[in-house]
Protein backbone atom coordinates (compact mmCIF):
# COMPACT_ATOMS: atom_id res chain seq x y z
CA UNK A 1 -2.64 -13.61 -26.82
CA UNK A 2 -4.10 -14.60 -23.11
CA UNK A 3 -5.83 -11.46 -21.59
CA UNK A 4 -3.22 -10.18 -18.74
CA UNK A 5 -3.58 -10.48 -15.56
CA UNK A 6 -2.81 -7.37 -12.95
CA UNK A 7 -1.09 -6.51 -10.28
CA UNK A 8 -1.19 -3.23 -8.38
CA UNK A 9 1.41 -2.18 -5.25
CA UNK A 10 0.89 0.75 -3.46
CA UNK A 11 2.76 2.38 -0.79
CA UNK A 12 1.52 4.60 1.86
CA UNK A 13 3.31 8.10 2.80
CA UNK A 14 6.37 6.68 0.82
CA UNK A 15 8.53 9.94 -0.52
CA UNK A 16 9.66 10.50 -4.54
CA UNK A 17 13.55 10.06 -3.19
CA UNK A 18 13.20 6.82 -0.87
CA UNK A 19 13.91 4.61 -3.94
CA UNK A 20 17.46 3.74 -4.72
CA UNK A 21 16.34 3.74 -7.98
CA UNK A 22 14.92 7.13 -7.47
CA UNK A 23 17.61 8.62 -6.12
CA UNK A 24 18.17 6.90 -2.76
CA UNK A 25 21.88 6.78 -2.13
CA UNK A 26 21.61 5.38 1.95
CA UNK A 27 19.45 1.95 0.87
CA UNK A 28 19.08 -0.14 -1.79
CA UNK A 29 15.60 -2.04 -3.35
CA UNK A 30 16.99 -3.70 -5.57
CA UNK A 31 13.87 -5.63 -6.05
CA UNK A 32 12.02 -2.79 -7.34
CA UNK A 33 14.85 -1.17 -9.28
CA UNK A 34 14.80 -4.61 -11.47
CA UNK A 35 11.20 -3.64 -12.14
CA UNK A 36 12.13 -0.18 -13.28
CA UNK A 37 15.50 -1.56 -15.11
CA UNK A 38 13.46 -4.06 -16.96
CA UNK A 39 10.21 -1.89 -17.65
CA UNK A 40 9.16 1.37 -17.27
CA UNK A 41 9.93 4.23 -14.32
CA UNK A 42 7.90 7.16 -14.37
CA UNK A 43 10.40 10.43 -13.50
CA UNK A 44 6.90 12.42 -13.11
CA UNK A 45 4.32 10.58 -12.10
CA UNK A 46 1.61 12.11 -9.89
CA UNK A 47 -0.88 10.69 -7.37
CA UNK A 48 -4.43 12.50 -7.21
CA UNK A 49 -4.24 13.89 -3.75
CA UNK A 50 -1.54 14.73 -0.90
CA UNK A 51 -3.60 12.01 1.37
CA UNK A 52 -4.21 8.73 1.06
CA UNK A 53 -7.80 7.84 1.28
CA UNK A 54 -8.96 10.44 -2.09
CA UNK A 55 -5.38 8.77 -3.95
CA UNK A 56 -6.68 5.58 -3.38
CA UNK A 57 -10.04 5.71 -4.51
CA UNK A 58 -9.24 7.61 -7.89
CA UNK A 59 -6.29 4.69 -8.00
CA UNK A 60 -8.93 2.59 -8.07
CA UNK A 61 -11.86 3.98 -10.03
CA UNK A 62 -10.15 6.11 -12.56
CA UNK A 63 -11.70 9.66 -11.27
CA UNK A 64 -10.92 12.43 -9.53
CA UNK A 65 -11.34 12.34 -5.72
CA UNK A 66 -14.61 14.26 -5.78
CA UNK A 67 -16.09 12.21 -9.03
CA UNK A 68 -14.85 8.89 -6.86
CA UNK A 69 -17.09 10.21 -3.62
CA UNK A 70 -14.15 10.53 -1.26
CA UNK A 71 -12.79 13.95 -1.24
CA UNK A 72 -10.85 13.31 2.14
CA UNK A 73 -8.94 11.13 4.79
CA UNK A 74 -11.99 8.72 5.99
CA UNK A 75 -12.61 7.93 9.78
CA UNK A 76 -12.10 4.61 11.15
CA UNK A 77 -15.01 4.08 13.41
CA UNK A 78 -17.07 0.64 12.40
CA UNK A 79 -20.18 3.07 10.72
CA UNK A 80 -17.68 5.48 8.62
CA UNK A 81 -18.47 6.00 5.32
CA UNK A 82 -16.74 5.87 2.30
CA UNK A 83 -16.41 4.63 -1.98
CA UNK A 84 -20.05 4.51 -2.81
CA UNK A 85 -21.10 1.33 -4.50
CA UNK A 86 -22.15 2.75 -7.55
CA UNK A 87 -18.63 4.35 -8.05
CA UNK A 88 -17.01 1.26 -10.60
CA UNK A 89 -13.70 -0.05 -9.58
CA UNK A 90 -10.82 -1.63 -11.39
CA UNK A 91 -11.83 -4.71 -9.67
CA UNK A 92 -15.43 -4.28 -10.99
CA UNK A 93 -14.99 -3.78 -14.28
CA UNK A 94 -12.54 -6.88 -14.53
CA UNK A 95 -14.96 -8.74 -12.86
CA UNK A 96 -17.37 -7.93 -15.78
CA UNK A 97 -14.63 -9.86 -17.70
CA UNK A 98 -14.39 -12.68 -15.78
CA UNK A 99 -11.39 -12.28 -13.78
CA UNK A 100 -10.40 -13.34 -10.51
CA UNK A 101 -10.07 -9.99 -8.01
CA UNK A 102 -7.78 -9.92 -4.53
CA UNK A 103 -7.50 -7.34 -2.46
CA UNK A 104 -4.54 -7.57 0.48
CA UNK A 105 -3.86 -4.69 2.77
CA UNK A 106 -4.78 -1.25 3.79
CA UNK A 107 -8.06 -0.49 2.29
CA UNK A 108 -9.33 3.08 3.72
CA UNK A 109 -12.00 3.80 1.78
CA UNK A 110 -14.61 3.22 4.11
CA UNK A 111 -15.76 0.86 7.18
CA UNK A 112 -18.95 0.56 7.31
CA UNK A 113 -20.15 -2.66 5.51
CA UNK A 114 -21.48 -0.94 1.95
CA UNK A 115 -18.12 0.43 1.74
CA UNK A 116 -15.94 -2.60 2.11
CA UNK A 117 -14.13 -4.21 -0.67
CA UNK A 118 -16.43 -7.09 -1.30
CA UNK A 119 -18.89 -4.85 -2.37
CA UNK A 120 -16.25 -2.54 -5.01
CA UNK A 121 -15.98 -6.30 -7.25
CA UNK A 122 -13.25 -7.60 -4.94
CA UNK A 123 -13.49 -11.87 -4.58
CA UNK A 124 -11.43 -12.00 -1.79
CA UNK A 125 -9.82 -9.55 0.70
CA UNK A 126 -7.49 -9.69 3.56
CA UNK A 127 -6.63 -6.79 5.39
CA UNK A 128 -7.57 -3.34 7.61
CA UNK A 129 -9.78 -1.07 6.61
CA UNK A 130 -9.33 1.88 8.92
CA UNK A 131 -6.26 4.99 8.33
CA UNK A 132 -3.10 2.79 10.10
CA UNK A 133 -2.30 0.18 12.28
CA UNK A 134 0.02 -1.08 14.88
CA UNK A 135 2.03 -3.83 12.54
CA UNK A 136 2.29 -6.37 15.59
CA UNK A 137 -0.71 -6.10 17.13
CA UNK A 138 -3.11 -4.99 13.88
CA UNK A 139 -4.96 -2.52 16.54
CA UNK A 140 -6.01 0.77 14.71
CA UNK A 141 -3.53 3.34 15.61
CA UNK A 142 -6.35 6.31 16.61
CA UNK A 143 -8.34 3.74 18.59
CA UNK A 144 -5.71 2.27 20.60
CA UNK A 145 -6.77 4.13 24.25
CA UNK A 146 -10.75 4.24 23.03
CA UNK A 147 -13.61 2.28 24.02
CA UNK A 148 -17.09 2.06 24.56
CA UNK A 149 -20.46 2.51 22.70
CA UNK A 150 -19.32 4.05 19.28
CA UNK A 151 -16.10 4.60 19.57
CA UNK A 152 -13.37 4.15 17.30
CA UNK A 153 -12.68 0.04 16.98
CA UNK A 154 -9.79 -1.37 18.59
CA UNK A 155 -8.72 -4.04 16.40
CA UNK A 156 -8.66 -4.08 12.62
CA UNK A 157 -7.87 -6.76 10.42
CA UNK A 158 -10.21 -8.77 8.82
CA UNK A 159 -10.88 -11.86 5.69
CA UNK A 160 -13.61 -12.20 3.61
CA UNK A 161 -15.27 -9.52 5.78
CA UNK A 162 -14.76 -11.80 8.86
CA UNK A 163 -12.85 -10.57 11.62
CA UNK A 164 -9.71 -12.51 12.03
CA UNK A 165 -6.25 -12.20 14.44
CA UNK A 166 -2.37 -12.96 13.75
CA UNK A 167 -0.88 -11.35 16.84
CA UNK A 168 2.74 -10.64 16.39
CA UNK A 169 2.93 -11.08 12.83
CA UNK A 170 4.71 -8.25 11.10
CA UNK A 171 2.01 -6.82 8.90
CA UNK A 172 4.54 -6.71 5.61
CA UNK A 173 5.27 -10.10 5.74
CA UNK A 174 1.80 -10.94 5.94
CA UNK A 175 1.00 -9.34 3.16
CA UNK A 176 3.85 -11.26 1.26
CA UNK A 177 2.21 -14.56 2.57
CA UNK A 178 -1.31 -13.56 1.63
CA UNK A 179 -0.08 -12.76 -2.11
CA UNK A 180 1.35 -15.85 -2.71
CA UNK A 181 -1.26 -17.70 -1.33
CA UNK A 182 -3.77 -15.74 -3.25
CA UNK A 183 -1.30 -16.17 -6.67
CA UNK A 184 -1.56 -19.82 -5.99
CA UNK A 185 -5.11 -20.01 -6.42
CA UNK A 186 -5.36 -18.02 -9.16
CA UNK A 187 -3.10 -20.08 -11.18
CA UNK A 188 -5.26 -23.26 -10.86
CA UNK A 189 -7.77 -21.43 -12.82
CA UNK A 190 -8.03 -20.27 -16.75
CA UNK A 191 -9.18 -17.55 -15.95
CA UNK A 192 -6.49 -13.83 -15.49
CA UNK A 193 -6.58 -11.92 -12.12
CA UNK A 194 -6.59 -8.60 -10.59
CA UNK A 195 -4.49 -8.24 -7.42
CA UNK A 196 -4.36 -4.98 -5.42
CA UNK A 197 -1.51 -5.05 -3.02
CA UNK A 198 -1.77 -1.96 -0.26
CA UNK A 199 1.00 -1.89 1.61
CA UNK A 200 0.76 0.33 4.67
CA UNK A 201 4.25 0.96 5.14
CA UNK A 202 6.09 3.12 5.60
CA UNK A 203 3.52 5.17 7.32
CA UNK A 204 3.61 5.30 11.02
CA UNK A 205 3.56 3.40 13.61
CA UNK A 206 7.43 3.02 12.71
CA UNK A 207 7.69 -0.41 13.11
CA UNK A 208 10.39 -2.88 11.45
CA UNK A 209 11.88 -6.22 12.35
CA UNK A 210 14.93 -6.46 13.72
CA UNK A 211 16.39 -8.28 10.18
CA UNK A 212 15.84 -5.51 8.51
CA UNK A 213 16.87 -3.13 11.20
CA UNK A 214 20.35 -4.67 10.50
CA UNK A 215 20.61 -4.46 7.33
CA UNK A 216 21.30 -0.14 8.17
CA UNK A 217 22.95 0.15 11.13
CA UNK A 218 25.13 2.75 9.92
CA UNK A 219 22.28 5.25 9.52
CA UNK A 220 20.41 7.55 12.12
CA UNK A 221 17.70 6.07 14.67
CA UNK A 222 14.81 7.41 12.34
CA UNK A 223 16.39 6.73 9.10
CA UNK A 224 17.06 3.59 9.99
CA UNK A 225 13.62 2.46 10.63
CA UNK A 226 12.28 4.12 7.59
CA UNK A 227 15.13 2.32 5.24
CA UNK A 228 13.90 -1.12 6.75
CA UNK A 229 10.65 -0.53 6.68
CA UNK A 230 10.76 0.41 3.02
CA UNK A 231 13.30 -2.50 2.24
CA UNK A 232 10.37 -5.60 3.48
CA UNK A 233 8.16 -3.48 1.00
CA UNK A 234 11.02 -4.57 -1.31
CA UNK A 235 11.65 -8.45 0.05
CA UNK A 236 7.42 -7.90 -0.73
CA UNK A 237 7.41 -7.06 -4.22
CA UNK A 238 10.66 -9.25 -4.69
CA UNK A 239 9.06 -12.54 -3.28
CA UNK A 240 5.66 -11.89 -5.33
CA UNK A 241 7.01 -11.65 -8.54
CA UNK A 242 9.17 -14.98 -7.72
CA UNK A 243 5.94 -16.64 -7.78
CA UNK A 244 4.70 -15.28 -10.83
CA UNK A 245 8.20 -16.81 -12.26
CA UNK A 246 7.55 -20.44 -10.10
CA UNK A 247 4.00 -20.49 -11.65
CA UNK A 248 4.75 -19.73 -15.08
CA UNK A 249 2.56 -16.78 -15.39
CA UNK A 250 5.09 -13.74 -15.35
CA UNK A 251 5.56 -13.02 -18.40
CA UNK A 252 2.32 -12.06 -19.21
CA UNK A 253 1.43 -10.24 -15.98
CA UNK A 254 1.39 -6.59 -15.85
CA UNK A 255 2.78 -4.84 -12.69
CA UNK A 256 2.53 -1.43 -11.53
CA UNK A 257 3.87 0.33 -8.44
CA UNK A 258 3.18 3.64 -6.91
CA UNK A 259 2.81 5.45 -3.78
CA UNK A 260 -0.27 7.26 -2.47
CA UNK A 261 1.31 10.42 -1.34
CA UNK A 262 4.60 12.10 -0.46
CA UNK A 263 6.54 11.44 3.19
CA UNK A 264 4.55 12.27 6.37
CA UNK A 265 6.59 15.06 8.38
CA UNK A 266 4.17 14.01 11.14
CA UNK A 267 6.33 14.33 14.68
CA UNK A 268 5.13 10.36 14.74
CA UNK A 269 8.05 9.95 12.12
CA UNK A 270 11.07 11.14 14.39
CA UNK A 271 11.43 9.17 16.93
CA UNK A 272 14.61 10.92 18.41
CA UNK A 273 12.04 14.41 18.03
CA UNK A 274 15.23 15.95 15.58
CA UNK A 275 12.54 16.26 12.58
CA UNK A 276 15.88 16.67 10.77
CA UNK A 277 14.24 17.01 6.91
CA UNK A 278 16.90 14.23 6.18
CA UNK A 279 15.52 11.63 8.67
CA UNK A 280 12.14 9.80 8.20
CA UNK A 281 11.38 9.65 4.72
CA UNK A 282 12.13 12.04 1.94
CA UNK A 283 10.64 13.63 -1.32
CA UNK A 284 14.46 13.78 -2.65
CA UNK A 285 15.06 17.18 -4.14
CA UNK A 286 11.06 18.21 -4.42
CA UNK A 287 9.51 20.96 -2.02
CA UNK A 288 6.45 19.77 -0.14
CA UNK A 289 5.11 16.63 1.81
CA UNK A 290 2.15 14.75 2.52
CA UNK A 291 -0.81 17.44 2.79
CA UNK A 292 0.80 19.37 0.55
CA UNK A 293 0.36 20.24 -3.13
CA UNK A 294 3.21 21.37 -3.49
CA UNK A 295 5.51 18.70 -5.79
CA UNK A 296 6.67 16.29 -2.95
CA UNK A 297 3.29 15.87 -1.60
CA UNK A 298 1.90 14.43 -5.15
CA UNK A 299 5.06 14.03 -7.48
CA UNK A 300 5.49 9.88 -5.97
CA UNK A 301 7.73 6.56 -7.66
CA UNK A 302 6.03 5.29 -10.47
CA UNK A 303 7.17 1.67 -12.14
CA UNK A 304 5.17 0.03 -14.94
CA UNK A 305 6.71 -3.76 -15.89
CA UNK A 306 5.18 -6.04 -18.14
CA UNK A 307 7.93 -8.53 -19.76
């Protein structure tokens, strides 16, 4: 059999309930239920921390947060630290193997060159490194009024370690385009790949294009942004695995999805200020949040498929 290759999504501040096939009754992703119709969905699967940065790195490197060197959320000034280099990755260790690694999205584990994802055995990277950004405008969301000698950075997105701009591109939908692009490559070599797909949504800024702002008019203001936010995460997914069908190589790709940590209940979530528990996102029928270690701040979707 040819080694797999691998593909892992991860959302950020995305609840246990804001799946329809979790228990979402007010949207539908029906991209992602196919995934967890046709393979495998985790009822308790847990991420390793209530915040994103510590998830992420033991996503990555197998440990726990403190084993993995990042025991926290990480600044996003251009000198913060973050995953140590001699902390092996996912992406190293298939390197090892002679695979093909990609790396799209919201990294977080550190800005400062050392800590980038070209030096954690990624090939190629496209995305932000920092907490969040604006999805238009790709301008870290803390830094946005800063300036000056060592300050936080303004802008923050960024290919093959180069600094690069796409202003007014929806940050989602970038992410799509980078994926296939990236897929394409990959297939014109015999050799597997590793892609990590970080989606930043739906944390805040809440930010969603007007398509998919139609698709639930019928729900509150803050809902409403937070369902089509969470449905381009599922055009996303949808339109990646497409291309693993166009280029022949699904069937022996491996997919997993998960979130980093429960919903945010962050004011920056309600836009109308209600902080109704029901607007925003939702941990379904689990206590707790992001922060929180109580069950809906760690207790996130989980979907293995591998056809």
């Amino acid at each position: 059999m040819n080694r797999p290759n691998f593909i892992v999504f991860l959302t950020d501040d995305q609840g246990y309930g804001d799946l329809s096939c979790m228990g979402a009754t007010d949207f539908r992703t029906p991209h992602l239920d196919r995934l967890a119709r046709e393979g495998v969905r985790f009822t308790d699967w847990y991420s390793n921390s209530p915040v994103c940065s510590p998830s992420r790195a033991s996503l990555l490197t197998g440990r726990y947060p403190g084993n993995a060197g990042v025991r926290s959320i990480l600044a996003g000034h251009r000198t913060a630290t973050g995953l140590p280099t001699h902390v092996p990755t996912l992406a190293s260790a298939l390197k090892r193997l002679n695979y093909q690694t990609y790396m799209i999205g919201k990294w977080h584990l550190g800005v400062e060159d050392q800590a980038r994802p070209h030096h954690h055995g990624f090939d190629h990277w496209y995305g932000f490194l920092a907490g969040c950004i604006d999805y238009y405008s790709h301008i870290f969301y803390w830094g946005m009024n800063r300036g000056g000698p060592g300050q936080n950075p303004t802008h923050d997105l960024w290919e093959d370690n180069q600094e690069v701009w796409n202003n007014g591109e929806y940050f989602t939908e970038m992410i799509t385009h980078k994926a296939v692009e990236y897929l394409r490559d990959a297939a014109s070599s015999e050799e597997p790949f590793f892609l990590f797909v970080g989606y930043n949504a739906p944390h805040y800024p809440m930010h969603a294009p007007q398509q998919y702002m139609d698709r639930f008019a019928d729900l509150p203001w803050d809902r409403q942004v937070m369902a089509a936010m969470i449905s381009a995460v599922d055009d996303s997914v949808g339109d990646i695995m497409a291309e693993l069908e166009r280029l022949g190589v699904a069937q022996n790709t491996f997919s997993f999805f998960m979130a980093d940590n429960g919903p945010s209940r962050e004011s920056r979530n309600w836009l109308d200020g209600t902080l109704d528990p029901y607007y925003g996102g939702t941990a379904g029928k689990l206590k707790g949040h992001k922060f929180s270690l109580y069950e809906g701040g760690i207790r996130v979707p989980g979907i293995m498929h591998w056809p």
